[in-house]
Protein backbone atom coordinates (compact mmCIF):
# COMPACT_ATOMS: atom_id res chain seq x y z
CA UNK A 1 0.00 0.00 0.00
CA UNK A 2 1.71 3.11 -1.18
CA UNK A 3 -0.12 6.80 0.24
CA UNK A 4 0.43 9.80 -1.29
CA UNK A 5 -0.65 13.16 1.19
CA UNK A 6 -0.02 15.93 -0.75
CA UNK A 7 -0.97 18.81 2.43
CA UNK A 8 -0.31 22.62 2.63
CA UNK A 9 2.63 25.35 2.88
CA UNK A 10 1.91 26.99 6.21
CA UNK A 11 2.32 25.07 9.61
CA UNK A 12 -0.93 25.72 10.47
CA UNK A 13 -3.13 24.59 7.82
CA UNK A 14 -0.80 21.16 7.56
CA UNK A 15 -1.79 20.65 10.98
CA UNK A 16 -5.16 20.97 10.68
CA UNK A 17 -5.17 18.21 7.75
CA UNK A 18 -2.88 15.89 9.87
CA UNK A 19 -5.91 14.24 11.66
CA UNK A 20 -6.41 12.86 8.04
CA UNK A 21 -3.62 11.18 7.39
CA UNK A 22 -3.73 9.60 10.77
CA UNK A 23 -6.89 8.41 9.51
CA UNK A 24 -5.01 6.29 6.71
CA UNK A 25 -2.33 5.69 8.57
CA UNK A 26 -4.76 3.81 11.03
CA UNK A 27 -6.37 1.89 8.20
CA UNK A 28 -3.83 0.91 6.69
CA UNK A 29 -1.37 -0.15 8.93
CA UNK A 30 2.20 -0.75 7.29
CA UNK A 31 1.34 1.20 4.66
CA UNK A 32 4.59 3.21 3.15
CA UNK A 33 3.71 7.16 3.03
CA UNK A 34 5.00 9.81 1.03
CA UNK A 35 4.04 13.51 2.20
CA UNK A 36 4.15 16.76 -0.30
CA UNK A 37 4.10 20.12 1.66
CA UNK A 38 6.12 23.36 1.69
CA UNK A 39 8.99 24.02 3.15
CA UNK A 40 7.45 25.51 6.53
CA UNK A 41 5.33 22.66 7.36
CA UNK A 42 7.59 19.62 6.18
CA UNK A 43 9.63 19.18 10.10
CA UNK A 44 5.63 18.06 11.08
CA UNK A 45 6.18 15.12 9.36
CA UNK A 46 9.21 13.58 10.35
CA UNK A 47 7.91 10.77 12.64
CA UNK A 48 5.21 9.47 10.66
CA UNK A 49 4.72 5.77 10.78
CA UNK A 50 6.25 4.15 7.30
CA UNK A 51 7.30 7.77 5.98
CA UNK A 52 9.79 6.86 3.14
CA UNK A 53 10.17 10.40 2.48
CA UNK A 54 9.18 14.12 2.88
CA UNK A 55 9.13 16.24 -0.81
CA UNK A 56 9.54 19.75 -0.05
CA UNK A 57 7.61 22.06 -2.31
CA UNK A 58 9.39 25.02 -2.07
CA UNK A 59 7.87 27.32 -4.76
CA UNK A 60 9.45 28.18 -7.87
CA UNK A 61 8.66 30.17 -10.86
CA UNK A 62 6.21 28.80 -13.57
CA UNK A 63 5.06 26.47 -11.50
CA UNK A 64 8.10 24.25 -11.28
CA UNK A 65 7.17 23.16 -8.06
CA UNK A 66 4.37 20.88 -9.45
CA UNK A 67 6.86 19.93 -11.89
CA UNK A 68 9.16 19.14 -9.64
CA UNK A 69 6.73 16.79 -7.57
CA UNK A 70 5.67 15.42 -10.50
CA UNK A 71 8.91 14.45 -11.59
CA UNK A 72 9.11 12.55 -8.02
CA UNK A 73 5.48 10.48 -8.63
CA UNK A 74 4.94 9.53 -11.90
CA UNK A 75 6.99 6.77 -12.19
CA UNK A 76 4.74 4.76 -8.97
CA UNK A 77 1.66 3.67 -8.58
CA UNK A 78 -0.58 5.32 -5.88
CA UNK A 79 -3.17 3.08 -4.21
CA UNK A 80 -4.39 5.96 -2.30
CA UNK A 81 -4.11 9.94 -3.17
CA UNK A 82 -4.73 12.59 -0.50
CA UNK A 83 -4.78 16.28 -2.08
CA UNK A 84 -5.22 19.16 0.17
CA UNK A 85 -3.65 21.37 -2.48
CA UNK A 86 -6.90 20.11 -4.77
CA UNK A 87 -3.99 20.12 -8.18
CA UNK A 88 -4.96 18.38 -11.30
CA UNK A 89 -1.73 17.08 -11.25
CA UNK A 90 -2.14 14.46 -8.96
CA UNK A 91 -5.73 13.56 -10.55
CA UNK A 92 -2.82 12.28 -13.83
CA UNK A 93 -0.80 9.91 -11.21
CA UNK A 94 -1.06 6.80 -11.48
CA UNK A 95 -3.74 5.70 -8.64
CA UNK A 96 -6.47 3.48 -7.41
CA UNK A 97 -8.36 6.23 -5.01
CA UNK A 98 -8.17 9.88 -4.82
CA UNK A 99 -9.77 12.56 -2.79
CA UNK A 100 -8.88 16.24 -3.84
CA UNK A 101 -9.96 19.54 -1.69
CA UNK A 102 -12.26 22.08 -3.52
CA UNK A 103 -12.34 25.10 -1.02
CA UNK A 104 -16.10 26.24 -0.22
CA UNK A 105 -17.64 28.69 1.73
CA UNK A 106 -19.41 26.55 4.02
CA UNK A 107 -19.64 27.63 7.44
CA UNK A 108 -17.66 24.96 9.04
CA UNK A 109 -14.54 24.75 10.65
CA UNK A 110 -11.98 23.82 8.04
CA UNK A 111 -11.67 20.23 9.85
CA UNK A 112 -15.24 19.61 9.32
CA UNK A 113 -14.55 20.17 5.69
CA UNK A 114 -11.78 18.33 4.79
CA UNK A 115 -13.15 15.43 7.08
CA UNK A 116 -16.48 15.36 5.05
CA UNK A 117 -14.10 15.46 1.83
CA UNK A 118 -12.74 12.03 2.75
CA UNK A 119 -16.20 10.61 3.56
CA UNK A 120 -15.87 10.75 7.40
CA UNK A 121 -18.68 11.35 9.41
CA UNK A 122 -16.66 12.27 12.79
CA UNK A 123 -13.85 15.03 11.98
CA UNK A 124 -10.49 13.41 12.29
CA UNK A 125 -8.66 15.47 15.33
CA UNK A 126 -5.05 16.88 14.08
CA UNK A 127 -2.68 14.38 15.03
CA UNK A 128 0.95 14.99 15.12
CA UNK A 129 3.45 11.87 15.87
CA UNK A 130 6.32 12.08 18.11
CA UNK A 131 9.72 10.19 18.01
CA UNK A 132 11.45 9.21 21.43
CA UNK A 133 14.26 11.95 20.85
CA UNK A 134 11.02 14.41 20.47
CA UNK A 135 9.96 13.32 24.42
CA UNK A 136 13.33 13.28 25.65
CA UNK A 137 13.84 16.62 24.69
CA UNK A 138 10.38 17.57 26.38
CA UNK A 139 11.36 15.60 29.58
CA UNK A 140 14.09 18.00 29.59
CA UNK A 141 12.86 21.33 29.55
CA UNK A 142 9.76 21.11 31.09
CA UNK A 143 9.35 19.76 34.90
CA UNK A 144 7.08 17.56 36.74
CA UNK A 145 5.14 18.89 39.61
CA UNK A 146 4.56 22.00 38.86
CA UNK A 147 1.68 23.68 36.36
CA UNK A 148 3.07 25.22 32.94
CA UNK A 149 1.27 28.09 31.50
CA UNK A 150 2.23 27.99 28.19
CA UNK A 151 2.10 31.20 25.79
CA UNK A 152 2.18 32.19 21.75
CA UNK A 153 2.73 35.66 22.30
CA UNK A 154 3.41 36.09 18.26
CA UNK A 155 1.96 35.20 14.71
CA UNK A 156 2.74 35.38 11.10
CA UNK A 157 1.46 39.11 10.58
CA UNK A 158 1.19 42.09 13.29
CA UNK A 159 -2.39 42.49 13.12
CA UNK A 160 -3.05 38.85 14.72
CA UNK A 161 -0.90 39.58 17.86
CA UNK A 162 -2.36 40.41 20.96
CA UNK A 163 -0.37 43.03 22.91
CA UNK A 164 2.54 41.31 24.72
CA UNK A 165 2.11 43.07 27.51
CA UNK A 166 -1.40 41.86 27.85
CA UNK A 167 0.38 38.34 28.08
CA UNK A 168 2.13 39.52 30.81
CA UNK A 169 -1.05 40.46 32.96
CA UNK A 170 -2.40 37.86 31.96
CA UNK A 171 -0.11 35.59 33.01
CA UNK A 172 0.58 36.85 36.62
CA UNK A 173 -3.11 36.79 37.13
CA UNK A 174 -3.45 32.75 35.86
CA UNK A 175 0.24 32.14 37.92
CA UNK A 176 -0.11 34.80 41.41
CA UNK A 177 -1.18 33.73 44.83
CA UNK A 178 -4.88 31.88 44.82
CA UNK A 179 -4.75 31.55 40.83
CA UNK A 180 -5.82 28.09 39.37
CA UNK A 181 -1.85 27.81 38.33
CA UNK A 182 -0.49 29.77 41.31
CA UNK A 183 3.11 28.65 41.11
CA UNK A 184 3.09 28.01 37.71
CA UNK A 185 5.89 28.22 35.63
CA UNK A 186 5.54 30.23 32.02
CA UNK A 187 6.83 28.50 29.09
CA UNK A 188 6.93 31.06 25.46
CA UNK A 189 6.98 29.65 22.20
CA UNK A 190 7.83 31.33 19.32
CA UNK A 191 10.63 31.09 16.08
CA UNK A 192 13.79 32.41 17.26
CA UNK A 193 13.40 35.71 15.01
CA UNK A 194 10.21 36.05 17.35
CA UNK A 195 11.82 36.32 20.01
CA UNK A 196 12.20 40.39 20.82
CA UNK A 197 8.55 40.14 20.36
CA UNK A 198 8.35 38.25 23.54
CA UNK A 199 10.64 39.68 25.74
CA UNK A 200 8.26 42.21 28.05
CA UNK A 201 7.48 38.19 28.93
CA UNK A 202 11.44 37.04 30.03
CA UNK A 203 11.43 40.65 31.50
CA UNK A 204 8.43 39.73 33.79
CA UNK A 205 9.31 36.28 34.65
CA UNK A 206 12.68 35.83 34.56
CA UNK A 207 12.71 31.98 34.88
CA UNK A 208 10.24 31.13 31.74
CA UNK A 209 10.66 28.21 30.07
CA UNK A 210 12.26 29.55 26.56
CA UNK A 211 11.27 27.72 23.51
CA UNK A 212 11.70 30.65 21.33
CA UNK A 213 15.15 29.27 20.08
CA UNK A 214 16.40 25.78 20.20
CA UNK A 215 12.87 24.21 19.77
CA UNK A 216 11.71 22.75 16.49
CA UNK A 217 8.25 21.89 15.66
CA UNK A 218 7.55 18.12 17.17
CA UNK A 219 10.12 19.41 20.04
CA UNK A 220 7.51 22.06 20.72
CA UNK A 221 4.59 19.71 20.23
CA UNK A 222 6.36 18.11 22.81
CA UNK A 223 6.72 20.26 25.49
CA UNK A 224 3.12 21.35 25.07
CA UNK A 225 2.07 18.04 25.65
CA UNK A 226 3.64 18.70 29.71
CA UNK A 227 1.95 21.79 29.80
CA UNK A 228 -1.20 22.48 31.73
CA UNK A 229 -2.88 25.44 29.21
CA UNK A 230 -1.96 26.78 26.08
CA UNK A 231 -2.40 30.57 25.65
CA UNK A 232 -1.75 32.10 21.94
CA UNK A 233 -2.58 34.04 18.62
CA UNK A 234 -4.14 32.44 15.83
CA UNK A 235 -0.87 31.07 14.58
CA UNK A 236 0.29 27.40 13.19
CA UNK A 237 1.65 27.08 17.11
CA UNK A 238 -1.84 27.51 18.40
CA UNK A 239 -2.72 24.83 16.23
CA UNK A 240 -0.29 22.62 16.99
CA UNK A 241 -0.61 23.30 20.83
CA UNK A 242 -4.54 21.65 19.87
CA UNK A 243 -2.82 18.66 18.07
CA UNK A 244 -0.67 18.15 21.23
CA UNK A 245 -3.33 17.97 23.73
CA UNK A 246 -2.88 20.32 25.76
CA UNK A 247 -5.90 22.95 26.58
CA UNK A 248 -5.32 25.11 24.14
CA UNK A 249 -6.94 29.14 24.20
CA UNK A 250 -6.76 30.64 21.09
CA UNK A 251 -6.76 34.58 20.80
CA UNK A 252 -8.84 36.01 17.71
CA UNK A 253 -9.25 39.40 15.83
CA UNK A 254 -8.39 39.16 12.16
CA UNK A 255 -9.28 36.12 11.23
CA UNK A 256 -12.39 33.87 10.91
CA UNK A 257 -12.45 31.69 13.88
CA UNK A 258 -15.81 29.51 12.29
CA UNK A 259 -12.58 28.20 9.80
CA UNK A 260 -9.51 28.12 12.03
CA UNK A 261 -10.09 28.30 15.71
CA UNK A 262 -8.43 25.55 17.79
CA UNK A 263 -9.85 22.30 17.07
CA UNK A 264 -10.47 19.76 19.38
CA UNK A 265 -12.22 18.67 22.98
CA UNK A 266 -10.12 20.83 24.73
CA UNK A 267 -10.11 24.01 23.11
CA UNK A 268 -11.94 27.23 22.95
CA UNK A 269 -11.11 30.60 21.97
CA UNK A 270 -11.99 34.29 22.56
CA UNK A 271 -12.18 37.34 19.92
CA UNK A 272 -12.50 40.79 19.56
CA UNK A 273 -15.93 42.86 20.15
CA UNK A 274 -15.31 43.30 16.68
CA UNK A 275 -15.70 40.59 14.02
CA UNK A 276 -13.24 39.54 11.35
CA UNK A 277 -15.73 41.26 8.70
CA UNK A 278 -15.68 44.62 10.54
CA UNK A 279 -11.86 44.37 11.18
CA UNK A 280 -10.81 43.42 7.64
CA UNK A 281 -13.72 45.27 5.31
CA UNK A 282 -12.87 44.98 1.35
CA UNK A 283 -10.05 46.88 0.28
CA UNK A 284 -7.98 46.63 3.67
CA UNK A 285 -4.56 47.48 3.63
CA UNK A 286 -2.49 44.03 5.06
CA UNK A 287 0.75 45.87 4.86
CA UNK A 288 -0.11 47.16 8.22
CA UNK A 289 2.36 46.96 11.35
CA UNK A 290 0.15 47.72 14.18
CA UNK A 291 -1.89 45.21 15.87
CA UNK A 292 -5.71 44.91 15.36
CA UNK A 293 -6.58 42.87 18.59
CA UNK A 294 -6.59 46.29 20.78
CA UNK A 295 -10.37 45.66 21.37
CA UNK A 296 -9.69 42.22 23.34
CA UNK A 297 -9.65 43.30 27.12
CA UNK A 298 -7.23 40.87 29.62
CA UNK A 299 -10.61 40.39 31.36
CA UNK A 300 -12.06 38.67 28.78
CA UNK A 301 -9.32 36.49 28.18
CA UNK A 302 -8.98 35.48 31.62
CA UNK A 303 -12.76 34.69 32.12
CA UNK A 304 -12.21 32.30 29.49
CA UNK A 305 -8.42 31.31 30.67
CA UNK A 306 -10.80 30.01 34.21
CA UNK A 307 -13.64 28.33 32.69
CA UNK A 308 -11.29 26.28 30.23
CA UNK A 309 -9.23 25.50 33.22
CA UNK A 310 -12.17 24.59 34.76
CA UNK A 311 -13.62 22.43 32.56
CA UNK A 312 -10.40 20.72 31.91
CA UNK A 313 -9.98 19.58 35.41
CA UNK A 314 -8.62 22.22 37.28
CA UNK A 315 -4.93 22.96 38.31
CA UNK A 316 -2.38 19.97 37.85
């Protein structure tokens, strides 16, 4: 059995289509498994069971990057084609079964619709696999006994990020005396050219756990998995932080939540007063550099920082 997942560019839409492939991967067991995917999202993928190999589409002129890939897959036959991507291309492979994405503008959360693309009538959870150097790493860095509040101060674009300095009230309010993590430990994630984005956050609490540098993608996924909540933008670390199991709070403003909030039993999220519609009308300059999530007050995000707590089982 040979599997083909062609999935997306950006960490955060590959994670949301990784509950699919665990789907195969579970019904077909021993199956050997090729994945297609940009050059951001391809470290996801390194631990999946009976991965012969990874193709990085990193995107060239004239299309060459389909070129490329098909280059790579012509010459095998595919009993089973995944397409997230929804190219012809892979339609002309040599295959036995294919199911392609067509983007639509139902109101579902993108899981919902890629899950009903494949025919499944529960949505298949992102599900990212870790190799034993991945939880050694985590054992590590993060410590037993003690609650982690872990936070995604950034994102891919200024107008997603909550003001850091938001995080840090936030945080001492989840972490002080008679919070539900009092004596908590912070842990900030982040890519390492995040990092002066987050520092108002080593500033405040000198002994955070730093993951900004160091810390790939399954390591992170990692030390998520130890933490006790997940705080963050709508970035492809929130999503991941969802995939990992951990409660996971996502933080929205400028972008649809009904398509990409966290996804999963544990998760919720908060937005602005303001919806993405009123925030982004037609004609909206994206080359901003100021943030757009000004209207999101701390008290709002702690309300919902408690009842996820809550409903998650409390403190650890």
């Amino acid at each position: 059995m040979r599997i083909l997942f062609v999935t997306s560019t950006r960490i955060g839409d590959a994670v949301l289509t990784s509950g699919l492939l665990h789907h195969l991967i579970c019904a077909h067991p021993g199956a050997a498994v090729t994945v297609a995917c940009g050059p951001a999202a391809a470290p996801l993928f390194e631990a999946v069971p009976g991965l012969t190999r990874v193709i990085v589409m990193a995107k060239r002129p004239r299309a060459g990057h389909w070129r490329m890939l098909w280059r790579q897959c012509v010459g095998t036959y595919w009993d089973k084609i995944v397409d997230l991507r929804g190219s012809p291309l892979t339609w002309a492979l040599p295959h036995g079964w294919r199911r392609a994405w067509r983007s639509g503008r139902t109101p579902d959360h993108r899981v919902v619709q890629i899950s009903r693309m494949m025919g499944l009538e529960t949505p298949a959870l992102p599900h990212l696999y870790l190799s034993p150097a991945h939880v050694a790493f985590a054992r590590d860095r993060v410590p037993d006994g003690v609650p982690v509040l872990a936070l995604g101060p950034t994102a891919n674009w200024p107008g997603k990020e909550w003001p850091v300095d938001r995080f840090v009230d936030l945080a001492r309010r989840l972490t002080g005396a008679g919070a539900p993590l009092a004596g908590g430990r912070l842990m900030v994630l982040g890519a390492p050219h995040e990092r002066p984005r987050a520092a108002a956050l080593f500033d405040a609490f000198p002994d955070a756990i730093d993951l900004c540098s160091g810390a790939g993608l399954l390591e992170s996924a990692a030390c998520l998995a130890r933490a006790r909540l997940y705080i963050g933008n709508d970035s492809g670390l929130m999503h991941i932080a969802a995939a990992s199991g951990v409660p996971t709070l996502g933080l929205f403003g400028p972008s649809p939540d009904i398509h990409y909030a966290p996804f999963g039993p544990d998760c919720a999220f908060v937005r602005t007063p303001e919806s993405f519609e009123e925030l982004m009308p037609p004609g909206f300059d994206v080359n901003i550099t100021h943030t757009l999530m000004g209207g999101l007050s701390v008290d709002t995000a702690e309300s919902a920082a408690r009842a996820l707590i809550a409903r998650t089982g409390g403190a650890s």
